[in-house]
Protein backbone atom coordinates (compact mmCIF):
# COMPACT_ATOMS: atom_id res chain seq x y z
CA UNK A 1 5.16 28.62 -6.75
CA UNK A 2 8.02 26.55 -4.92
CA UNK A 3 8.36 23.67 -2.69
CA UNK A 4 10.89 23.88 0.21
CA UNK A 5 12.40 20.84 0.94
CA UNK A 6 13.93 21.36 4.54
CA UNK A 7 15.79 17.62 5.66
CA UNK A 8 18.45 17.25 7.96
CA UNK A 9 20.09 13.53 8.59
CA UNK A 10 18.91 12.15 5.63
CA UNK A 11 19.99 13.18 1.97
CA UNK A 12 17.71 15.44 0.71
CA UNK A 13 19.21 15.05 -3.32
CA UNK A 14 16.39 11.96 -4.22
CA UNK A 15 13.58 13.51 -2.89
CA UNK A 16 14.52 17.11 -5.14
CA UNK A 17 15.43 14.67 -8.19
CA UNK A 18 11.44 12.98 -7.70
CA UNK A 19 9.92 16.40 -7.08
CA UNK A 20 11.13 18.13 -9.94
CA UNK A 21 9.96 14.79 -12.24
CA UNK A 22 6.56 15.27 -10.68
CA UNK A 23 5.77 18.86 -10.63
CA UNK A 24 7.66 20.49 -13.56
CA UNK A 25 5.62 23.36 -12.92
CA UNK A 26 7.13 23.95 -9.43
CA UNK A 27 10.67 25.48 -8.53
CA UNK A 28 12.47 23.05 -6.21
CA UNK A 29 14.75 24.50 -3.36
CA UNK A 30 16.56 23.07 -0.57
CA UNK A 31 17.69 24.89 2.44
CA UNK A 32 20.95 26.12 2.54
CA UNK A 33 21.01 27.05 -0.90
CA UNK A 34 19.09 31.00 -1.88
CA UNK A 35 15.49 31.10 -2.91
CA UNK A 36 13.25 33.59 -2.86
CA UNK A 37 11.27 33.01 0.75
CA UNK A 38 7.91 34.24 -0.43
CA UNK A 39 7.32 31.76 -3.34
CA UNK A 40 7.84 28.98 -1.64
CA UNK A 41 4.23 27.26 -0.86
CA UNK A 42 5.11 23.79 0.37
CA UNK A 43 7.94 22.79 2.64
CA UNK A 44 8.60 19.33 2.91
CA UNK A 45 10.16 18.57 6.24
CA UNK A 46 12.23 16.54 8.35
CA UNK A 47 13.91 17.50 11.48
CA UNK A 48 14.62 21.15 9.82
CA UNK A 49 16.81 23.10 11.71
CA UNK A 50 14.88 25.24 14.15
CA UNK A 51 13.26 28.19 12.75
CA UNK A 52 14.23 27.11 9.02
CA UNK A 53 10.59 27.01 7.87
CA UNK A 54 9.81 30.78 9.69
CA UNK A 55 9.63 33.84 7.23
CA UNK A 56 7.68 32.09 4.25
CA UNK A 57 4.67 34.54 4.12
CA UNK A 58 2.90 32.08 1.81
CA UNK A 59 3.93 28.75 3.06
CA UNK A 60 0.51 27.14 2.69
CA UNK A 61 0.96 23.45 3.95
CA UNK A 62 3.86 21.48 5.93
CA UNK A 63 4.13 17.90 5.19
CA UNK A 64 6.01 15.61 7.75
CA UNK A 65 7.71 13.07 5.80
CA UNK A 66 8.46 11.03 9.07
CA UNK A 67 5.93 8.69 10.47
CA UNK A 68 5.73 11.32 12.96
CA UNK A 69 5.35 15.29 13.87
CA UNK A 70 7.06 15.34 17.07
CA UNK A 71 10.37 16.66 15.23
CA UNK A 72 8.18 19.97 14.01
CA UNK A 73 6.98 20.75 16.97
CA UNK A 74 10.64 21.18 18.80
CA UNK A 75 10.41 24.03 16.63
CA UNK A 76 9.80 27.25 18.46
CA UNK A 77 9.29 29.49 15.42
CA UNK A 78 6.82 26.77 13.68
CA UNK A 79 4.63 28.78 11.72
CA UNK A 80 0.51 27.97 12.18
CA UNK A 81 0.04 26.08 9.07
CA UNK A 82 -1.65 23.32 8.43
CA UNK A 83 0.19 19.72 8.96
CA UNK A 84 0.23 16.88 6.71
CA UNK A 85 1.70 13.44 7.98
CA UNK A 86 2.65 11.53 5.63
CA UNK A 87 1.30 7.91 6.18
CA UNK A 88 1.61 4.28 4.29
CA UNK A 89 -1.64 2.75 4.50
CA UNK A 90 -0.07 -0.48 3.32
CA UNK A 91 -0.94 -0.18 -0.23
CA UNK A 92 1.68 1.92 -1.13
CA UNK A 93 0.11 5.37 -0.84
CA UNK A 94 -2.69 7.42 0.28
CA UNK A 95 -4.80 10.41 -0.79
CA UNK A 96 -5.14 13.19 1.84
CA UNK A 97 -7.20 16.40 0.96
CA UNK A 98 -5.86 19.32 3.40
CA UNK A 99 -8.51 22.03 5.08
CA UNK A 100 -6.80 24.55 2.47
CA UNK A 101 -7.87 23.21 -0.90
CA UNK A 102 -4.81 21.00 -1.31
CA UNK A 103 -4.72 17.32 -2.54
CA UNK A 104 -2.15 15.41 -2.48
CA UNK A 105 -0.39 12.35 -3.16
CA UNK A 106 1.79 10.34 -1.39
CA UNK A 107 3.16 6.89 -2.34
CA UNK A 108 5.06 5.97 0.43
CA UNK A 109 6.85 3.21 -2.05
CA UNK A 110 8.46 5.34 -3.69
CA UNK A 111 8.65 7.96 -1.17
CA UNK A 112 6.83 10.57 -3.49
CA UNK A 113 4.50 13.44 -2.43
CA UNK A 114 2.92 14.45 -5.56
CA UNK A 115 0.91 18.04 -5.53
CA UNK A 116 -1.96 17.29 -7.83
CA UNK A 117 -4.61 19.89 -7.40
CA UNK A 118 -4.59 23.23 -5.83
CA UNK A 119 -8.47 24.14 -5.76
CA UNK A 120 -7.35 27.81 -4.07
CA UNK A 121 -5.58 29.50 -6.55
């Protein structure tokens, strides 16, 4: 099982560095370097190039990680997956349980998305 992290503008190396620290279990790829398309089952995304996230038969969930999903939706070849925005609550982080058996969490502090139950495999 492996999360896509697809960023463009911003540098993509801290979020990989937190990811693989959180889910050990989990491959971590970036686009523009090869990884097998049909393991990955998360993308995190922001502003990916247009059709980067197409071609994942098993992409599961995409999670926004800007305050908005405007820049996934200038995507023509945006697959029909379910969304996740990631959102600050002011606390520091939030809990968000996805229609696909997901739950997640995300600490906006630290600007970490941590995958901590997958009820659907």
């Amino acid at each position: 099982m492996s999360v896509l992290i697809a960023i463009s503008g911003w540098d993509p190396n801290p979020w990989r560095t937190r990811m693989e620290a959180l889910l050990p279990s989990h491959e971590i790829v970036m686009l523009g370097e090869p990884f097998d398309r049909e393991s990955i089952r998360y993308a995190l995304s922001w502003r990916h190039p247009p059709g980067a996230l197409k071609d994942l038969p098993n992409l599961r969930v995409i999670v926004s990680l800007g305050a908005g999903v405007d820049h996934l939706f200038s995507d023509p070849a945006l697959p029909d997956r379910p969304i996740v925005r990631v959102v600050d609550d002011g606390a520091g982080f939030a809990t968000t349980t996805i229609r696909t058996g997901q739950l997640i969490e995300v600490d906006g502090d630290a600007g970490v998305i941590r995958i901590l139950e997958d009820v659907t495999e």
